[in-house]
C-alpha atoms as a PDB file:
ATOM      1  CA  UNK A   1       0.000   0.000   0.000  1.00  0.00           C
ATOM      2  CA  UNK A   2       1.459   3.462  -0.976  1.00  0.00           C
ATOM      3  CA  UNK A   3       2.433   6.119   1.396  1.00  0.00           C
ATOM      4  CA  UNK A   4       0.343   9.275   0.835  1.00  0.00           C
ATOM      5  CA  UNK A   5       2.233  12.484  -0.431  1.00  0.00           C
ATOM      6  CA  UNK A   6       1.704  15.809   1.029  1.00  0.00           C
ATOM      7  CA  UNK A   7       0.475  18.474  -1.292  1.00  0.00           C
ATOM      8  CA  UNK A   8       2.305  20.403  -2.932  1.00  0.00           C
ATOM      9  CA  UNK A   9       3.055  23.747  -1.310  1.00  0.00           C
ATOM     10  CA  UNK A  10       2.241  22.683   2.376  1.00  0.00           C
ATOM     11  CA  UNK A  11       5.327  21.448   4.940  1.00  0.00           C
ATOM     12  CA  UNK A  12       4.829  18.750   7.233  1.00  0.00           C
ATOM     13  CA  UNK A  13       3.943  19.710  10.655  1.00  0.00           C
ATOM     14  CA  UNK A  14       6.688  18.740  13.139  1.00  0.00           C
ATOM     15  CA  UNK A  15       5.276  16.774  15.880  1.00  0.00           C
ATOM     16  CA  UNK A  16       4.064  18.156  19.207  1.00  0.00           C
ATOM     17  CA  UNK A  17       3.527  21.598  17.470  1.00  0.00           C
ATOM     18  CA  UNK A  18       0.317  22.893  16.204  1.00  0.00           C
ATOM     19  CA  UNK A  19       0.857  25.503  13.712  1.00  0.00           C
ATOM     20  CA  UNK A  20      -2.288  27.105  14.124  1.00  0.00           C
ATOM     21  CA  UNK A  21      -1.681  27.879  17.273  1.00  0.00           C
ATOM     22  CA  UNK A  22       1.764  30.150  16.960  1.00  0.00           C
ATOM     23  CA  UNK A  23       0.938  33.812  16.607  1.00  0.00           C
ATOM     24  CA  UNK A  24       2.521  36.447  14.430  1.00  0.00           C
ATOM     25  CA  UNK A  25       5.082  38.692  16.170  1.00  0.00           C
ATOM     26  CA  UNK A  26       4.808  42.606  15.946  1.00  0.00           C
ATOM     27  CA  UNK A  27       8.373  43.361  14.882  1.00  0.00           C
ATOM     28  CA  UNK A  28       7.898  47.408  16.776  1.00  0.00           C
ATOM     29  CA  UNK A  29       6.011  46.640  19.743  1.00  0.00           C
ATOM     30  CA  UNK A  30       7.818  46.079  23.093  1.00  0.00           C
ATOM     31  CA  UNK A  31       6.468  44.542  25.748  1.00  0.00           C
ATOM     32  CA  UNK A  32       5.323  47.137  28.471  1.00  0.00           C
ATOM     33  CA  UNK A  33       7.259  44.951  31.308  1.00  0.00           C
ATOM     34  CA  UNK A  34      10.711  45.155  28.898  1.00  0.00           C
ATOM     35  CA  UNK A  35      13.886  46.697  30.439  1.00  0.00           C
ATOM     36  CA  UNK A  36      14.981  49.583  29.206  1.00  0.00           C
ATOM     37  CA  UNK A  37      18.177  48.834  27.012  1.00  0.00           C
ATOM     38  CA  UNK A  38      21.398  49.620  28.819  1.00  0.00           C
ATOM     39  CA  UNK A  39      23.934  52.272  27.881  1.00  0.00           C
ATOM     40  CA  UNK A  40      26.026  49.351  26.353  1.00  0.00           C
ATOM     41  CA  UNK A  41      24.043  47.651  24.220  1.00  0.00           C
ATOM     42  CA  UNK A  42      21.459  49.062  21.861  1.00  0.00           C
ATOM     43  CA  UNK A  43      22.657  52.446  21.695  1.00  0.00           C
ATOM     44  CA  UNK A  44      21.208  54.014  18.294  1.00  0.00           C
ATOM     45  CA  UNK A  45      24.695  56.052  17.185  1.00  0.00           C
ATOM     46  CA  UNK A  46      22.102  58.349  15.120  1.00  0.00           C
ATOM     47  CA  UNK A  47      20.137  59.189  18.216  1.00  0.00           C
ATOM     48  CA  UNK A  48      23.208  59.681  20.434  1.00  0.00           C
ATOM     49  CA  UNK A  49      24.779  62.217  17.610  1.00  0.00           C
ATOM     50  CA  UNK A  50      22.150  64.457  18.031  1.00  0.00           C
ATOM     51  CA  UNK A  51      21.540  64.513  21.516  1.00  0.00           C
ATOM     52  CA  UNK A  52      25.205  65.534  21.275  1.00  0.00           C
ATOM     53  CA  UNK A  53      24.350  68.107  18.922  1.00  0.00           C
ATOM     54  CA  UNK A  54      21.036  69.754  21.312  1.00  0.00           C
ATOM     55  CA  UNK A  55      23.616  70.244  23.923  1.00  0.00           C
ATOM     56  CA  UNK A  56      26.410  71.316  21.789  1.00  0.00           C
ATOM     57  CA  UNK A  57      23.726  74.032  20.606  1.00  0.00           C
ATOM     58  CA  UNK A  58      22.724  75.212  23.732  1.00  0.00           C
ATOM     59  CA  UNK A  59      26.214  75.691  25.306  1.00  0.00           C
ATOM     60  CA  UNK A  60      26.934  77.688  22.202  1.00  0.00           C
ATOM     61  CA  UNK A  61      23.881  79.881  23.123  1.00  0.00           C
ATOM     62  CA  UNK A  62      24.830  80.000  26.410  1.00  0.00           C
ATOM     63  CA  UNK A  63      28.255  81.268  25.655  1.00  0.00           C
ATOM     64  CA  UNK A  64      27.018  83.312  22.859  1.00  0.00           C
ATOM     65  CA  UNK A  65      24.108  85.549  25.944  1.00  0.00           C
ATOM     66  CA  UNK A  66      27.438  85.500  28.196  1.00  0.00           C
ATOM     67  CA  UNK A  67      29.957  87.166  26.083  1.00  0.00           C
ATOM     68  CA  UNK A  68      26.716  89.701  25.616  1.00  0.00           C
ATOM     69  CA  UNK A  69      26.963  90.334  28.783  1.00  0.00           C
ATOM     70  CA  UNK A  70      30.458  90.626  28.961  1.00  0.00           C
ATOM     71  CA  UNK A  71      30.816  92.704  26.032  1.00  0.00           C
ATOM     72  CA  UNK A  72      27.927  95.053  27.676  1.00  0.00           C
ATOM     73  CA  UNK A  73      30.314  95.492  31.102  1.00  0.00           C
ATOM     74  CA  UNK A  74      33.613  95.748  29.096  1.00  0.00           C
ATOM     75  CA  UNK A  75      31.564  98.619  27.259  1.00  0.00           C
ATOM     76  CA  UNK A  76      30.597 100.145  30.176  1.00  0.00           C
ATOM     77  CA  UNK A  77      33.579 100.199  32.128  1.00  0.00           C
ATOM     78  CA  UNK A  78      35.442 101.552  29.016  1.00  0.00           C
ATOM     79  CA  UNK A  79      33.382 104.533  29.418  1.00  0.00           C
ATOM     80  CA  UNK A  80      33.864 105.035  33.018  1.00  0.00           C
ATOM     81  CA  UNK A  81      37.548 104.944  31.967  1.00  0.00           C
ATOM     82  CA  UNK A  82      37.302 107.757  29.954  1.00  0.00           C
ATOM     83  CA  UNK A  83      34.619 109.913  31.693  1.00  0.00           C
ATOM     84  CA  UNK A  84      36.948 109.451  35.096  1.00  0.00           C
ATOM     85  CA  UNK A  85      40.424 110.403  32.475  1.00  0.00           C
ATOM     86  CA  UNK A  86      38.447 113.493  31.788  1.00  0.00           C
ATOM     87  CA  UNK A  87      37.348 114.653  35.192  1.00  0.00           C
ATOM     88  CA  UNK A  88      41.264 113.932  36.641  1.00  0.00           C
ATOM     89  CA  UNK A  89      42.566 116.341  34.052  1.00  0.00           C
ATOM     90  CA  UNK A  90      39.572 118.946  34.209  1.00  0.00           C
ATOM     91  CA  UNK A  91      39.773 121.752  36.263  1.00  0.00           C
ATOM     92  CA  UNK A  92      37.220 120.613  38.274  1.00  0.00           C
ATOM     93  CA  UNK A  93      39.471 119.612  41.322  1.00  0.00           C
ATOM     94  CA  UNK A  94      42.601 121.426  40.455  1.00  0.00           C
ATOM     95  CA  UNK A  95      44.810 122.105  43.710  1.00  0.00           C
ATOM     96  CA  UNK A  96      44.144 125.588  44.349  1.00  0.00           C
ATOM     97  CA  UNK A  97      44.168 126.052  47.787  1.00  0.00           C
ATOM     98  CA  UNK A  98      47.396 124.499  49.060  1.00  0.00           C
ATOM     99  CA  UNK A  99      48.250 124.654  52.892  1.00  0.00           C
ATOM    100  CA  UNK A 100      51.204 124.138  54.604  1.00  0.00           C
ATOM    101  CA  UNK A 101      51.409 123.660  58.030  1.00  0.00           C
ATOM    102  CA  UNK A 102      54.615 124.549  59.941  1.00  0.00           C
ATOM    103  CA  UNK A 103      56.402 122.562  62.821  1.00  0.00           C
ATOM    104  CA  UNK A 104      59.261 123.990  65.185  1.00  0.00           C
ATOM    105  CA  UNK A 105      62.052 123.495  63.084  1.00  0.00           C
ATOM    106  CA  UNK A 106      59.853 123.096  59.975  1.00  0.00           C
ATOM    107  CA  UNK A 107      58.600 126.731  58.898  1.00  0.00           C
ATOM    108  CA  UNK A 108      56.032 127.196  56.736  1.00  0.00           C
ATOM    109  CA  UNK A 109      58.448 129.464  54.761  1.00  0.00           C
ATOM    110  CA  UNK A 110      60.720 126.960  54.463  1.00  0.00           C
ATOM    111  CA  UNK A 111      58.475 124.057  53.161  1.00  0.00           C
ATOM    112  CA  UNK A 112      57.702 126.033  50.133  1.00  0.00           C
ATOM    113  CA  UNK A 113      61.286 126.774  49.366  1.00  0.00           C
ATOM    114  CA  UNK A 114      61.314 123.145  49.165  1.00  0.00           C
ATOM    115  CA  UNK A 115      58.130 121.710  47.546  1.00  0.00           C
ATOM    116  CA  UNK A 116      58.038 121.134  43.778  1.00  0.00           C
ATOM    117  CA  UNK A 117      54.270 121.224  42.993  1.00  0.00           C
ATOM    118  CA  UNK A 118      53.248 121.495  38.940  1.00  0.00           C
ATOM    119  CA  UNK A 119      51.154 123.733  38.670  1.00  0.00           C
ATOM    120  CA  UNK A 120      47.285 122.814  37.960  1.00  0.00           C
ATOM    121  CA  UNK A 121      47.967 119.798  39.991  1.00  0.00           C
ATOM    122  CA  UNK A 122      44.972 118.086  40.840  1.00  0.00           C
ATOM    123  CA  UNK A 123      43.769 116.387  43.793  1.00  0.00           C
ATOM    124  CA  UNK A 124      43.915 113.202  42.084  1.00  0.00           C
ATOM    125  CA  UNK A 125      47.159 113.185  40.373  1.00  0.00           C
ATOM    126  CA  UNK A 126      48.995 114.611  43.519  1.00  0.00           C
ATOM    127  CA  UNK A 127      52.189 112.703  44.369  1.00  0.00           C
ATOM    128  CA  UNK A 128      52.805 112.608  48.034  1.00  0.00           C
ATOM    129  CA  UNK A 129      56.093 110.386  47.762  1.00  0.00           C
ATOM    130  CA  UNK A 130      57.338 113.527  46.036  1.00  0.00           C
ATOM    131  CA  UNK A 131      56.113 115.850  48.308  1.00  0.00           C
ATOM    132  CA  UNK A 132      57.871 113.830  51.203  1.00  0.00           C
ATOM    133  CA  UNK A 133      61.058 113.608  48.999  1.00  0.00           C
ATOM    134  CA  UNK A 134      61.056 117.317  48.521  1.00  0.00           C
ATOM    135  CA  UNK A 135      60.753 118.613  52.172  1.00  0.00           C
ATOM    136  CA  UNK A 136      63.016 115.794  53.286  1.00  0.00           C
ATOM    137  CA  UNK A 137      65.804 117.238  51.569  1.00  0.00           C
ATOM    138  CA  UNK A 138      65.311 119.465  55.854  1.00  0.00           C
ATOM    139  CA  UNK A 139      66.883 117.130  58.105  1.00  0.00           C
ATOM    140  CA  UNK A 140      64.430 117.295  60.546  1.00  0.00           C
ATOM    141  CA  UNK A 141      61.655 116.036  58.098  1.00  0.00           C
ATOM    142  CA  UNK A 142      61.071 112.011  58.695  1.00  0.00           C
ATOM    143  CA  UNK A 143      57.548 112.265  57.276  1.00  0.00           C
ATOM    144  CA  UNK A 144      54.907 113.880  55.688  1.00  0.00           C
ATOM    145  CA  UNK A 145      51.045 114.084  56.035  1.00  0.00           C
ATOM    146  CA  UNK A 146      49.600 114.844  52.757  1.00  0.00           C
ATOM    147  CA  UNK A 147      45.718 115.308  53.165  1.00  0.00           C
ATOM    148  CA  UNK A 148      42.830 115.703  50.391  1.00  0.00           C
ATOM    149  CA  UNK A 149      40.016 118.013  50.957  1.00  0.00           C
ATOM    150  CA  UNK A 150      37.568 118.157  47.802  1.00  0.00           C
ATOM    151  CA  UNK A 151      37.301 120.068  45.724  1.00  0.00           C
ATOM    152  CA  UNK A 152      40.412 122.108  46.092  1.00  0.00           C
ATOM    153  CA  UNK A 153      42.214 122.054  49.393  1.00  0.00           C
ATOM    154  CA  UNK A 154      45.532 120.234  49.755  1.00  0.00           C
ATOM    155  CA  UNK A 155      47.149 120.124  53.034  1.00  0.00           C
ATOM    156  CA  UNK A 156      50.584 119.407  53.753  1.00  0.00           C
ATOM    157  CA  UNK A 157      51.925 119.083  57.348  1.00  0.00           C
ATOM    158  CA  UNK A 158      55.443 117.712  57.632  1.00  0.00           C
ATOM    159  CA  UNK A 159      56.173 115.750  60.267  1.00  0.00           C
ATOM    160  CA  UNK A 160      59.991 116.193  62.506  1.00  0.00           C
ATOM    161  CA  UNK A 161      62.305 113.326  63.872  1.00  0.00           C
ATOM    162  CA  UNK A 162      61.910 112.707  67.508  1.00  0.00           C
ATOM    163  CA  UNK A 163      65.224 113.725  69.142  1.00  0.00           C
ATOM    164  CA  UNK A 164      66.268 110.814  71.746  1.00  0.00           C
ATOM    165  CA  UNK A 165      69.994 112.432  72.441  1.00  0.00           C
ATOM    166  CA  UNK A 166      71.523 116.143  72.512  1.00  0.00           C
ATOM    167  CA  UNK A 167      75.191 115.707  72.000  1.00  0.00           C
ATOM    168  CA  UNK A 168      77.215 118.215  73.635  1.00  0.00           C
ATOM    169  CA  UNK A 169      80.548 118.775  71.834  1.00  0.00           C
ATOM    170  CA  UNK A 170      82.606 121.059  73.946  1.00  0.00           C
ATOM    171  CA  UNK A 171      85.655 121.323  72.235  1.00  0.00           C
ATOM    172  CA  UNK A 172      82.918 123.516  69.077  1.00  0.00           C
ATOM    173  CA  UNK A 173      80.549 124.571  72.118  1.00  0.00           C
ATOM    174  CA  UNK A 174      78.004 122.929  69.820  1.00  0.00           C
ATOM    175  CA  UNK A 175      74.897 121.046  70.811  1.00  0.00           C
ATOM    176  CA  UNK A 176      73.359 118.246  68.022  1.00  0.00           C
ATOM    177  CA  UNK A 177      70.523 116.909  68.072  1.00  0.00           C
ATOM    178  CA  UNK A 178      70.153 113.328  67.283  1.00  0.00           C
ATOM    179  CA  UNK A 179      66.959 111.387  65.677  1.00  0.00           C
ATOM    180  CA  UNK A 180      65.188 107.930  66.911  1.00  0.00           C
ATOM    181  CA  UNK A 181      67.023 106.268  63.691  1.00  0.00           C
ATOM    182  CA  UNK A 182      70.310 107.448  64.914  1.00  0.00           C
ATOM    183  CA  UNK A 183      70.774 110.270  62.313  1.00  0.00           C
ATOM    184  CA  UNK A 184      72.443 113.505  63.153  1.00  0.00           C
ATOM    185  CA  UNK A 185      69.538 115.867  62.845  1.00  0.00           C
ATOM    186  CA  UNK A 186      71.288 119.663  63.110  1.00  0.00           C
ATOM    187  CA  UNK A 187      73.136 121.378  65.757  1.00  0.00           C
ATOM    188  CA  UNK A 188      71.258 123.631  68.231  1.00  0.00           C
ATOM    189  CA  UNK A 189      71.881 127.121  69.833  1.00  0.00           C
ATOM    190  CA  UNK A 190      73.942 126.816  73.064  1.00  0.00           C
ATOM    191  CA  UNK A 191      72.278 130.215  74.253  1.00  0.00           C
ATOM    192  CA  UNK A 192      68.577 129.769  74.851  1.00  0.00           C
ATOM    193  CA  UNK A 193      66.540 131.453  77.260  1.00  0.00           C
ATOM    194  CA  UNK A 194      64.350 129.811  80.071  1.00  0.00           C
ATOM    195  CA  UNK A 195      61.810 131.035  82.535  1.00  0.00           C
ATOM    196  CA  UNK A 196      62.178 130.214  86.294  1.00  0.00           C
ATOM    197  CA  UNK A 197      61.797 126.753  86.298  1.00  0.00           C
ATOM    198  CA  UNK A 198      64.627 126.143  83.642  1.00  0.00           C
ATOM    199  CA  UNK A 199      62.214 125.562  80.652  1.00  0.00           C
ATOM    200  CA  UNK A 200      63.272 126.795  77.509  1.00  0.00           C
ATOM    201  CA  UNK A 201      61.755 129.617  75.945  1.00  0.00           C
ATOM    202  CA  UNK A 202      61.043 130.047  72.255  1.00  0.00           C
ATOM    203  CA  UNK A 203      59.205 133.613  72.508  1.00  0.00           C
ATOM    204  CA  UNK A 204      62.535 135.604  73.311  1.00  0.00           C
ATOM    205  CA  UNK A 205      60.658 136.662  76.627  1.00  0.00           C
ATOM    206  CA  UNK A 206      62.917 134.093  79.209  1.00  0.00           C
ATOM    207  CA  UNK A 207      63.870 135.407  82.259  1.00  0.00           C
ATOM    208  CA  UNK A 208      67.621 133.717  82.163  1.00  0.00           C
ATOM    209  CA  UNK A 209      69.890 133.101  79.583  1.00  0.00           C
ATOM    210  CA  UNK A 210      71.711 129.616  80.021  1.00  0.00           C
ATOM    211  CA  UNK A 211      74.929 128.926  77.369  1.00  0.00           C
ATOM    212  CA  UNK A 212      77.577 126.336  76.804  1.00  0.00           C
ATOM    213  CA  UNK A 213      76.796 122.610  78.549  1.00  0.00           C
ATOM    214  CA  UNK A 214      73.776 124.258  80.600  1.00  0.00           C
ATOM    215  CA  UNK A 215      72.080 124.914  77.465  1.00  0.00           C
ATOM    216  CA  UNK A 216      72.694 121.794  75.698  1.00  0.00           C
ATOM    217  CA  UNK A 217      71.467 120.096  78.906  1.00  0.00           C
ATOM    218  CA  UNK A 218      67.904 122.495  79.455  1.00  0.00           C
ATOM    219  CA  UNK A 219      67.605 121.750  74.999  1.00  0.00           C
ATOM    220  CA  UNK A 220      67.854 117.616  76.286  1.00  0.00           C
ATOM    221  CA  UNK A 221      64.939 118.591  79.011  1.00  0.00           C
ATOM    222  CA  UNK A 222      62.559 120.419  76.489  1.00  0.00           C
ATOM    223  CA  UNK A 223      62.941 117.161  73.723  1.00  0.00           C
ATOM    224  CA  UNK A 224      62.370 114.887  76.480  1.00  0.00           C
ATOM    225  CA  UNK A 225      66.177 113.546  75.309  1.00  0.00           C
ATOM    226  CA  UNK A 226      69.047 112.696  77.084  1.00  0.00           C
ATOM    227  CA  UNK A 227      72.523 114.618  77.233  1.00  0.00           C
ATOM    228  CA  UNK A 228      75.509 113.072  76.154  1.00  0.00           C
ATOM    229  CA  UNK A 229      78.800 114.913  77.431  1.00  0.00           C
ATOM    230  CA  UNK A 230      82.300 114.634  77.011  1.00  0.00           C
ATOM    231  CA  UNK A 231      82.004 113.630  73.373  1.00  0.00           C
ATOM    232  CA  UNK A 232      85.473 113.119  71.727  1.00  0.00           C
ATOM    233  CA  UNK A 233      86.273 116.222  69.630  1.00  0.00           C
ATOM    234  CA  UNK A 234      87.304 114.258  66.122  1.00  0.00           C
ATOM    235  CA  UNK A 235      83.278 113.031  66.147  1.00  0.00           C
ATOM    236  CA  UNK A 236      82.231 115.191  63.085  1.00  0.00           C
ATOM    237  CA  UNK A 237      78.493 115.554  62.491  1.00  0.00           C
ATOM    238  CA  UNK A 238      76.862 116.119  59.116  1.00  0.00           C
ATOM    239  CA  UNK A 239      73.444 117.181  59.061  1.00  0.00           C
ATOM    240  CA  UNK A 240      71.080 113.899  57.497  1.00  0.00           C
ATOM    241  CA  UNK A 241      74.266 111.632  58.014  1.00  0.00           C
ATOM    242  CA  UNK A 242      73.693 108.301  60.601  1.00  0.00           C
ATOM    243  CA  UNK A 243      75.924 108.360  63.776  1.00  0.00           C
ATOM    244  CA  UNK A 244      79.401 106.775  62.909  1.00  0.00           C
ATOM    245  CA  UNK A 245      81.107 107.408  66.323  1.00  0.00           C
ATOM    246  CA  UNK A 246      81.213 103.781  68.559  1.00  0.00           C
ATOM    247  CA  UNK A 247      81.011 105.943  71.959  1.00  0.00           C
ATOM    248  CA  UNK A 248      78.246 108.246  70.617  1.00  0.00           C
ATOM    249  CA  UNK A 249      76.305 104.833  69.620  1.00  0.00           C
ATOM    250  CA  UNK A 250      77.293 103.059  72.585  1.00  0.00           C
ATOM    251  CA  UNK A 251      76.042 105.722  74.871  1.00  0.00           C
ATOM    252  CA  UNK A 252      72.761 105.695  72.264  1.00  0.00           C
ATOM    253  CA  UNK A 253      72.509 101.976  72.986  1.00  0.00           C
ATOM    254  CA  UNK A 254      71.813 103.130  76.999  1.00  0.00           C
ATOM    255  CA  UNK A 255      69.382 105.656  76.292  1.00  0.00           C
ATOM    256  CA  UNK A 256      67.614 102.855  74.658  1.00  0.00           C
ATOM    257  CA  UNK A 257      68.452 100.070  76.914  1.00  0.00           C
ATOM    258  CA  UNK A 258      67.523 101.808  79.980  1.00  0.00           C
ATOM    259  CA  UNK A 259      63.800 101.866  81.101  1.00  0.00           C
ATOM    260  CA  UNK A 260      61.745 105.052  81.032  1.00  0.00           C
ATOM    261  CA  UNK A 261      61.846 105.021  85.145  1.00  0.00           C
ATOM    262  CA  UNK A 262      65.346 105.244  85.602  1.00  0.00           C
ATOM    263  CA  UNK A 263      66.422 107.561  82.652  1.00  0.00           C
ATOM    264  CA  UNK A 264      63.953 109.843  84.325  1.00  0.00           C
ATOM    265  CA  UNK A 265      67.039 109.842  87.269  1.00  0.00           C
ATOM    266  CA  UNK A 266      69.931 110.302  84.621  1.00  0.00           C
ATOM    267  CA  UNK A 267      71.317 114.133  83.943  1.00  0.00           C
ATOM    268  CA  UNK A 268      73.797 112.976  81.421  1.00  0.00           C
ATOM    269  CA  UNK A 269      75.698 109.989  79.878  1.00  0.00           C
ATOM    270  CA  UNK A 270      79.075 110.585  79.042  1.00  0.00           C
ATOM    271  CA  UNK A 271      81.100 108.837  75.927  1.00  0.00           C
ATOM    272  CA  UNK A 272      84.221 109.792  75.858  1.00  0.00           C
ATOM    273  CA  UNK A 273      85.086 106.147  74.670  1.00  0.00           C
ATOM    274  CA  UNK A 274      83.210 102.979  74.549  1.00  0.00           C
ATOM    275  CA  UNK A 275      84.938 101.606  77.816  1.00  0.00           C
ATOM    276  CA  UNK A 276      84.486 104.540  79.717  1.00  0.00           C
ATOM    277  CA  UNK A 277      80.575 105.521  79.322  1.00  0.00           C
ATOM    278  CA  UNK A 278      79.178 106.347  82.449  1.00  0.00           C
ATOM    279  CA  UNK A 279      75.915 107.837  83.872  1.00  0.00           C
ATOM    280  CA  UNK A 280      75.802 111.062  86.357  1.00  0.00           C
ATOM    281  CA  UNK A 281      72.286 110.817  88.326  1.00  0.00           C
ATOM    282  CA  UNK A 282      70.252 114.022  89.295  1.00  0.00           C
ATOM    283  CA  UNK A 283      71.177 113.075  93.040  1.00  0.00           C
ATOM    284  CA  UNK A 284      75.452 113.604  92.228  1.00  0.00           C
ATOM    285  CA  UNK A 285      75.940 109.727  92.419  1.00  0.00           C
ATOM    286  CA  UNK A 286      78.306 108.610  89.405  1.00  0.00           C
ATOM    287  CA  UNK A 287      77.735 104.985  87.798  1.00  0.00           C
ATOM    288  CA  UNK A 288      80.419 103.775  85.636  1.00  0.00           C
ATOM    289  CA  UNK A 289      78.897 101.500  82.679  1.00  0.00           C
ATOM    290  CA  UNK A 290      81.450 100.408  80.548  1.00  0.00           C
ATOM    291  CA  UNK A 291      80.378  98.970  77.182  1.00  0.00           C
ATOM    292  CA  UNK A 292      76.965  98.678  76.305  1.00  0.00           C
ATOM    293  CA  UNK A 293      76.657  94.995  77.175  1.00  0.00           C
ATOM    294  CA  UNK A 294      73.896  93.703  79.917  1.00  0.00           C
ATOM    295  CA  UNK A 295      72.382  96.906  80.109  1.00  0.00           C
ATOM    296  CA  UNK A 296      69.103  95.675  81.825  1.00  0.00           C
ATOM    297  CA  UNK A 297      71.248  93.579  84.359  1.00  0.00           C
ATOM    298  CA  UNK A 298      73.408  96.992  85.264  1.00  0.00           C
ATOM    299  CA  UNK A 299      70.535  98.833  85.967  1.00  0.00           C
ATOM    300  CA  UNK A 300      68.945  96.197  88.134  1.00  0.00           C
ATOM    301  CA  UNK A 301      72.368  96.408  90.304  1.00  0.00           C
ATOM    302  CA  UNK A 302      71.779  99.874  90.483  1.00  0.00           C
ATOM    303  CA  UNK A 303      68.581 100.470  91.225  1.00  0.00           C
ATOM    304  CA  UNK A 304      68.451  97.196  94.153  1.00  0.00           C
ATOM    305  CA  UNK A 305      71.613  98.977  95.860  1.00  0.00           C
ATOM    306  CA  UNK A 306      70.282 102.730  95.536  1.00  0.00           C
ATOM    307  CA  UNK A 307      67.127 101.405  97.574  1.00  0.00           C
ATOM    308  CA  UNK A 308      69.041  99.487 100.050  1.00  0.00           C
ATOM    309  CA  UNK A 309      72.329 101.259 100.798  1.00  0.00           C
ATOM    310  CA  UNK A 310      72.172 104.353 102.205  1.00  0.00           C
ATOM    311  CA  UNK A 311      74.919 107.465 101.348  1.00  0.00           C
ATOM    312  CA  UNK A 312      76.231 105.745  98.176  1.00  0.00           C
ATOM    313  CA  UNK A 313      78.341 107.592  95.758  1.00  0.00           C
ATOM    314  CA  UNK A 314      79.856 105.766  93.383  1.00  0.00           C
ATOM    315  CA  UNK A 315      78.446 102.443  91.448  1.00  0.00           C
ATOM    316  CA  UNK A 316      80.954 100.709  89.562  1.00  0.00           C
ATOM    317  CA  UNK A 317      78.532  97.919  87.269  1.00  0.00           C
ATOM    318  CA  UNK A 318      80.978  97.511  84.520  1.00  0.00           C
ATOM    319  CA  UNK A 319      80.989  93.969  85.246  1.00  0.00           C
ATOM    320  CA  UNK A 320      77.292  93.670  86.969  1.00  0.00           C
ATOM    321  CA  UNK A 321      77.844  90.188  88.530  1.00  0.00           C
ATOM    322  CA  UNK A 322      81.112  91.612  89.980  1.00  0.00           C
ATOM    323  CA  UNK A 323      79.722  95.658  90.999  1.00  0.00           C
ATOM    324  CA  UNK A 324      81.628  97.062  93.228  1.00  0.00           C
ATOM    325  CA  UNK A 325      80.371 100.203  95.203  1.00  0.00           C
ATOM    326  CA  UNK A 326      81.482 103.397  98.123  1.00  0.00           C
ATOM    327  CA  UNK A 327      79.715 105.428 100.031  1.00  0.00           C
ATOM    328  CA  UNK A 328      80.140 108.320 102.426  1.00  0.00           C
ATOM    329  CA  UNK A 329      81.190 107.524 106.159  1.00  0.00           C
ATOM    330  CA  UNK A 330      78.704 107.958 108.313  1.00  0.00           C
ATOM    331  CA  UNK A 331      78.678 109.502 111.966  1.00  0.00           C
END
C-alpha cells in the first residue's frame, strides 16, 4: 500500500507543534514589562549624535548671551575709563588752595622753598612720595602728612624726627641733636633762654639766659632727650648723616636700653670712649657702665643697691655680677 504524499506547497507539521496555534510577532512593539536597554548595548549612534548636537547648541547659546553680557560690562567700564580720564585732568578739582602747616624746626616758609608742585595739579594726580622727597631734603623732616580736601584744598603738614639724644661737643661749644634712627639731625643754639623753672623759651621773653653745657642740657629737658657729654672732639656731624662714632652709639645703645623710670634719674651719659661711658644721676651719684653689654642687668644692680644702701656715691657695674660700690662715712 502506498504512502500518501503531502500536497504540494504545504510542509509537514513537526510533531508536538500545532501551527495554528503560533501567533505572528509585531516586529515594533515592546512589551510594556521590557527593560529599558542599557547604555552598552542598543545604543542608536544616530540618536546619540544628536543629543550631542542639542547640547552642543545650547552651550553655544549659552556662551554666545554670556559674552553679551560681557561685552555690555567691558563697554561700560570703558566709558567710566574715559569719563573718570576726563574729570582727573579737568579743572574741576585742580589744587588751588594748598596749605602748609609749619612745625618747630619746619617753617612754613621753608616748606615752600622746598616743595616742587606742577602747577594745575589736581587732587587726584597729587604725588605725596614727592612731596615727602622734597621737604626731606630738611633734616628734621622724617615724614609727611599729605591730606585731600575736595574740591580744592591740599594740606601738607610735615612731620619732625623725635630727638632721643643732645650731644654736647665742647671742644665747638656745639649742641646736636640726634633722631630715633640714629641720624644727626642739626646742631642747636647753646644760648637759649628759660623762665624760672629752667624751661626753655622760644618767645625771646625768658627770664635767664643759660649757654655752653647748661644749654645743651635744658635743649635735652625740652625734647624729652638725654645729654651726652664729654664727646670726643674728632666726632664730626653732618646734618642727614647716621651716627658713625662707637662711643656716641654706645652711649645711644643706653638711652635705649635703659627703662623710662630710671632715665627719668639720669642728667647725662658721658662717651668719651666705649669703655668709659658712664651715667651722672640728678642726686650727684656717678655709675660707671662700661660697654653697652647687659644693660638691663646693670641697671637692676643699680637700682636694688640705691634702695638698700644708704649714702652711696659711686656704682661701679661695669661687670654687673662683679659691681663694686662706696659710700660716704657715716657719723
Amino acid at each position: 500500500m502506498a504512502t500518501p504524499k503531502p500536497s504540494t506547497g504545504t510542509k509537514a507539521a513537526r510533531p508536538g507543534r500545532t501551527l495554528g496555534a503560533s501567533k505572528p510577532r509585531s516586529l515594533t512593539s515592546v512589551p510594556a514589562t521590557a527593560k529599558k536597554p542599557s547604555g552598552k548595548k542598543g545604543v542608536n549612534p544616530l540618536s546619540s549624535l544628536g543629543a550631542m548636537a542639542n547640547k552642543t547648541s545650547d552651550a553655544a547659546s549659552l556662551v554666545t548671551g554670556k559674552g553679551k553680557i560681557v561685552g555690555g560690562v567691558l563697554a561700560v567700564l570703558a566709558v567710566l575709563v574715559v569719563v573718570a580720564v576726563v574729570v582727573i585732568n579737568s579743572g574741576l578739582f585742580t589744587a588751588t588752595d594748598i596749605q602748609i602747616q609749619g612745625s618747630e624746626h619746619v617753617t612754613k616758609h621753608d616748606a615752600i622753598q622746598l616743595i616742587d608742585l606742577p602747577e594745575g595739579t589736581s587732587l587726584f594726580n597729587v604725588d605725596p612720595d614727592q612731596i615727602t622727597e622734597d621737604l626731606k631734603q630738611n633734616p628734621w623732616v622724617s615724614g609727611v602728612d599729605v591730606q585731600r580736601q575736595f574740591p580744592h584744598t591740599l594740606i601738607i603738614t610735615p612731620m619732625e624726627r623725635k630727638v632721643i639724644a643732645i650731644a654736647y661737643i665742647s671742644s665747638d661749644d656745639l649742641a646736636w641733636a640726634i633722631g630715633d634712627d640714629d641720624t644727626w639731625i642739626a646742631p642747636l643754639s647753646t644760648s637759649v633762654e628759660v623762665d624760672g623753672q629752667g624751661n626753655v623759651i622760644t618767645t625771646g621773653q625768658g627770664s635767664n639766659t643759660l649757654t655752653g653745657i647748661d644749654a645743651a642740657l635744658a635743649l635735652a629737658k625740652h625734647y624729652g632727650a638725654v645729654l651726652l657729654t664729654d664727646v670726643s672732639a674728632d666726632v664730626a656731624p653732618v646734618s642727614g648723616q647716621a651716627v658713625s662714632s662707637k662711643a656716641v652709639k654706645a652711649g645711644l645703645d643706653y638711652v635705649r636700653g635703659f627703662s623710662s623710670e630710671f632715665l627719668g634719674q639720669v642728667k647725662d651719659i658721658s662717651t668719651p670712649s666705649v669703655e668709659a661711658i658712664s651715667a651722672n644721676l640728678n642726686n650727684g651719684i656717678e655709675v660707671s657702665l662700661g660697654d653697652s653689654n647687659d644693660i638691663v642687668k646693670k641697671e637692676r644692680v643699680v637700682t636694688k643697691l640705691l634702695s638698700q644702701v644708704e649714702g652711696v656715691t659711686y656704682i661701679n657695674v661695669r661687670s654687673p655680677g662683679n659691681y663694686t660700690f662706696r659710700n660716704a662715712p657715716t657719723s
